[in-house]
C-alpha atoms as a PDB file:
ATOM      1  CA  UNK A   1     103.227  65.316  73.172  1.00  0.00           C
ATOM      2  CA  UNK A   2     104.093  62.926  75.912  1.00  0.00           C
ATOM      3  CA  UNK A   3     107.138  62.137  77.776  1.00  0.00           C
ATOM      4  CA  UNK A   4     107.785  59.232  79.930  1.00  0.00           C
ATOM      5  CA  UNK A   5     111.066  59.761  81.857  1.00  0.00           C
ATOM      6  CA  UNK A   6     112.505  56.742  83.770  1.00  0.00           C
ATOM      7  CA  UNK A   7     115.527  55.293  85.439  1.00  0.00           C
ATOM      8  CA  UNK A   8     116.324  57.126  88.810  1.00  0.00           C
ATOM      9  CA  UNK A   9     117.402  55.261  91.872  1.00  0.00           C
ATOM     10  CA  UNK A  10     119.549  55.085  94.922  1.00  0.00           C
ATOM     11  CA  UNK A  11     123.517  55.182  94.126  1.00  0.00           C
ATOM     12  CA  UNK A  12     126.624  55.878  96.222  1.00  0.00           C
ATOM     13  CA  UNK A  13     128.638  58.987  95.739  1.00  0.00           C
ATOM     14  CA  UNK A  14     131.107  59.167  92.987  1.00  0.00           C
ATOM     15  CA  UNK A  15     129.282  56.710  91.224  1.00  0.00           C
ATOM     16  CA  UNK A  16     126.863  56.524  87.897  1.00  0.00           C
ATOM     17  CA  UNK A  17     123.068  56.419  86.696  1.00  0.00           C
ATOM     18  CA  UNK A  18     121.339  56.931  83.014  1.00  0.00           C
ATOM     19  CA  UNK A  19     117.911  58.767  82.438  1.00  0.00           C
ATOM     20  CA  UNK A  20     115.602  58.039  79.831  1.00  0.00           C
ATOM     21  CA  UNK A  21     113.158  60.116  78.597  1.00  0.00           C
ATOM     22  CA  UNK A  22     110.824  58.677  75.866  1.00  0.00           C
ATOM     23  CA  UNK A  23     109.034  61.349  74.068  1.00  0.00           C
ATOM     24  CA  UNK A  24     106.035  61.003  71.684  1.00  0.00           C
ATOM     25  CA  UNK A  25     104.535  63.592  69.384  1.00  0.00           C
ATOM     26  CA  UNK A  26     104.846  65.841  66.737  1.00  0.00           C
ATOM     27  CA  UNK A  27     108.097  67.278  66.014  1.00  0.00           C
ATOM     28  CA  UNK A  28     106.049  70.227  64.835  1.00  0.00           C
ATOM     29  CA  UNK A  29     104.830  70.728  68.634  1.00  0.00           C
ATOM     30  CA  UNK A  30     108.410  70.564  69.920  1.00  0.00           C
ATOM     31  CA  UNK A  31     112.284  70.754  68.989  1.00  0.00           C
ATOM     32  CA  UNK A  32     114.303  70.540  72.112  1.00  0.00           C
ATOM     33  CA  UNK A  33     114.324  68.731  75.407  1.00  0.00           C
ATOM     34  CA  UNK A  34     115.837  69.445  78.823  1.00  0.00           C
ATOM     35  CA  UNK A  35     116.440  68.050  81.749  1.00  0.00           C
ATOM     36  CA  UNK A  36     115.311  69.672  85.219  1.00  0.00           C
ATOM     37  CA  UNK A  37     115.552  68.588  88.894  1.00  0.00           C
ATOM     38  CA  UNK A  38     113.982  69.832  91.902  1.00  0.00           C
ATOM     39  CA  UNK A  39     115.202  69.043  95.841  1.00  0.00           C
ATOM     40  CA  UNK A  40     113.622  69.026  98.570  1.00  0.00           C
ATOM     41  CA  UNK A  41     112.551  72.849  99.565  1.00  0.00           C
ATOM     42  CA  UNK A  42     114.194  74.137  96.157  1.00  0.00           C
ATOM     43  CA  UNK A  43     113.302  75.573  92.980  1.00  0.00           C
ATOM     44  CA  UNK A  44     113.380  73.556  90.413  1.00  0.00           C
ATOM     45  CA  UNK A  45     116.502  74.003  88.301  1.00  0.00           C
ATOM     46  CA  UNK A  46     117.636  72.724  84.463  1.00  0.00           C
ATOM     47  CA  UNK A  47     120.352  70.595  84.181  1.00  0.00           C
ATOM     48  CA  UNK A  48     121.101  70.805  80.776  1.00  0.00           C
ATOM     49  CA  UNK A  49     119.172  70.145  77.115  1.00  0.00           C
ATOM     50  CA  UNK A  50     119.336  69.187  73.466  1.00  0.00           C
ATOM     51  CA  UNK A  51     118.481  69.868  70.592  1.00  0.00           C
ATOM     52  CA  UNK A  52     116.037  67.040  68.758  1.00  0.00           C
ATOM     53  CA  UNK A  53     115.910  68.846  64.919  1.00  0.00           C
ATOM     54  CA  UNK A  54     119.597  70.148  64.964  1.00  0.00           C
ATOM     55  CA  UNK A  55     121.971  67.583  62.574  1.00  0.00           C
ATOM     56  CA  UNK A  56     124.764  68.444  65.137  1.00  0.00           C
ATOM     57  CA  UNK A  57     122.184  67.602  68.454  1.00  0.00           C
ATOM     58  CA  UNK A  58     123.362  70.888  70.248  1.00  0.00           C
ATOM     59  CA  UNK A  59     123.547  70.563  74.256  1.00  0.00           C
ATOM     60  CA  UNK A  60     123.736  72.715  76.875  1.00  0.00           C
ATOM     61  CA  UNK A  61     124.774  72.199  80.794  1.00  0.00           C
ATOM     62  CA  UNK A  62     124.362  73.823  84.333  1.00  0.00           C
ATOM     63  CA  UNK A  63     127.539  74.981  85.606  1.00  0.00           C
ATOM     64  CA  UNK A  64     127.244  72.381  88.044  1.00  0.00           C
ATOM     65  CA  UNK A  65     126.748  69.261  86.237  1.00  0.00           C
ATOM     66  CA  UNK A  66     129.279  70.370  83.214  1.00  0.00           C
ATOM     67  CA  UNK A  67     131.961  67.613  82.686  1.00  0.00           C
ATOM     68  CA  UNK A  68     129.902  65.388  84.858  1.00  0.00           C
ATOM     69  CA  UNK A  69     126.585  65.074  83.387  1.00  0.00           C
ATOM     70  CA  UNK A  70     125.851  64.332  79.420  1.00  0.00           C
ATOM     71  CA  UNK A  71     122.899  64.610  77.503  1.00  0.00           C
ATOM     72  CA  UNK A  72     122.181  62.857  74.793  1.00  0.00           C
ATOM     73  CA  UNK A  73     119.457  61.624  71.872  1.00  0.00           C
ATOM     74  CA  UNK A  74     118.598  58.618  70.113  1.00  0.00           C
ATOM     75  CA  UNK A  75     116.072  59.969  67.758  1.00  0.00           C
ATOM     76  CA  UNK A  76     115.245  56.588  65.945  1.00  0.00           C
ATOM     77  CA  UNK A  77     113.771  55.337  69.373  1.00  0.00           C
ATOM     78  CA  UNK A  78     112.510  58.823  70.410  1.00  0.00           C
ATOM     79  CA  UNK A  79     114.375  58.940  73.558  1.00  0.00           C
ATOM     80  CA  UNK A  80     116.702  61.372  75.058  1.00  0.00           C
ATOM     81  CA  UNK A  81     119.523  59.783  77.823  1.00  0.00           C
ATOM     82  CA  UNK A  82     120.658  62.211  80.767  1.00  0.00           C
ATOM     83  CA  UNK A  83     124.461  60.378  81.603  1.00  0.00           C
ATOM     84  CA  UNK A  84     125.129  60.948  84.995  1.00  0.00           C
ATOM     85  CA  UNK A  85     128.485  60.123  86.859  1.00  0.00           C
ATOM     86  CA  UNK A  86     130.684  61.335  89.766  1.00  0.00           C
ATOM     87  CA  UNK A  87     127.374  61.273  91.426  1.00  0.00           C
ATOM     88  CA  UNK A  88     127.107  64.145  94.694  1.00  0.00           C
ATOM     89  CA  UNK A  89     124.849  63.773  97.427  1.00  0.00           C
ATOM     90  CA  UNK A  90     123.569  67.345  96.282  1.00  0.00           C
ATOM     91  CA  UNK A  91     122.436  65.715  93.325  1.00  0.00           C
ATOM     92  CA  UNK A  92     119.921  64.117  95.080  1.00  0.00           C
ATOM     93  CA  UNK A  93     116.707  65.514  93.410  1.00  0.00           C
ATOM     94  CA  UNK A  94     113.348  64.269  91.626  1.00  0.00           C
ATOM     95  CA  UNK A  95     114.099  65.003  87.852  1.00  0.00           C
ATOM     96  CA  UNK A  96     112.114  65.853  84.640  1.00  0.00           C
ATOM     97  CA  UNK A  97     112.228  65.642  81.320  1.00  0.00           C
ATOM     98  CA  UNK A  98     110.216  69.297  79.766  1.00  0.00           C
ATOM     99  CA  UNK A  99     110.186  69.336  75.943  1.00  0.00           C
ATOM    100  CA  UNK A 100     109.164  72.978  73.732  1.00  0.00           C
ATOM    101  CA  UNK A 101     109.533  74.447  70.544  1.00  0.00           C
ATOM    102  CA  UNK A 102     111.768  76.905  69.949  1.00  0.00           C
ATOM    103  CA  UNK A 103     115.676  78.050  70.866  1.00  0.00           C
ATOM    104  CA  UNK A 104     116.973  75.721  73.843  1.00  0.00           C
ATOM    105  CA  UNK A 105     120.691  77.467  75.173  1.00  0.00           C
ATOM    106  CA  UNK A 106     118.623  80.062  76.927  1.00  0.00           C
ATOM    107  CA  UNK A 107     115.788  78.576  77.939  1.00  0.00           C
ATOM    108  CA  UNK A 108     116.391  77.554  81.287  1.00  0.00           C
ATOM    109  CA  UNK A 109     113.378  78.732  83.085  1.00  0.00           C
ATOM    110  CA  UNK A 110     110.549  76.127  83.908  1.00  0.00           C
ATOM    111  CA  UNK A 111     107.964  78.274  82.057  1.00  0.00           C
ATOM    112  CA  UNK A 112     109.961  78.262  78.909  1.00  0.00           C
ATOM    113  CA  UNK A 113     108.404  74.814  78.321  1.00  0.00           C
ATOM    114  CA  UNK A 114     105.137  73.653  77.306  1.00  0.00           C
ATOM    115  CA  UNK A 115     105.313  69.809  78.097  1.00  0.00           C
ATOM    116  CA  UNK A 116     106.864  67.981  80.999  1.00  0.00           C
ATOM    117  CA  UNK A 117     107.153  64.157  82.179  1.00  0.00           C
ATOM    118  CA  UNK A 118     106.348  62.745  85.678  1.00  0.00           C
ATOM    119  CA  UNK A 119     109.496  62.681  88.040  1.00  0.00           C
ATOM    120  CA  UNK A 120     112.130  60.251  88.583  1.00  0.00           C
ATOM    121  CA  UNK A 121     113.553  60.163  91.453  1.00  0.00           C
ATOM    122  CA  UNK A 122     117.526  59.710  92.491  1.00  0.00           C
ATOM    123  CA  UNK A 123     119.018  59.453  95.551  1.00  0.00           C
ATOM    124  CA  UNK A 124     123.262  59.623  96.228  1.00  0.00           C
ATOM    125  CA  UNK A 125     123.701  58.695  99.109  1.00  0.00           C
ATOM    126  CA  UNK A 126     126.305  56.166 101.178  1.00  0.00           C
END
């Protein structure tokens, strides 16, 4: 399994920036991706996740992100979008796509997941 997560930048506050993560594999090895970020000196946190098998693509979102951040899957091109908008200067992390098999909701600890993609990095800042 391989995931190739892309798209981070630099953007003001308040405004907007879209993820990709392009995964490759067996859906066999995995069944659900999330998104994590990490800042500087901090754990590294999830953001939210799908579900890749479910008909009904079943997310799930940090408190912090909810109504601002939206995941979402394109499963013909194997690639999962992480929506973000009303950008905050504490969203200013590296972040990572993780992919496992198994129940998503309540898997929010990094450990919970068996593959992850390189960073991207994104910066809100004026």
């Amino acid at each position: 399994v391989q995931l190739q997560a892309s798209g981070g930048g630099l953007v003001q506050p308040g405004g907007s920036l879209r993820l990709s993560c392009v995964h490759s594999g067996s859906t066999l090895d995995f069944n659900a991706i999330a998104w994590f970020r990490q800042a500087p000196g901090k754990e590294r946190e999830r953001v939210g996740c799908i579900s890749i098998s479910s008909s009904d693509g079943r997310t799930n979102y940090a408190d912090s992100v909810k109504g601002r951040f939206t995941i979402s899957r394109d499963n013909a091109e194997n690639t999962v979008y992480l929506q973000m908008s009303s950008l905050k200067p504490e969203d200013t992390a590296v972040y990572y796509c993780a992919a496992r098999f198994g129940q998503v909701v309540l898997a929010t600890q990094t450990y919970e997941y068996t593959y992850w993609g390189q960073g991207t990095q994104v910066t809100v800042s004026s």
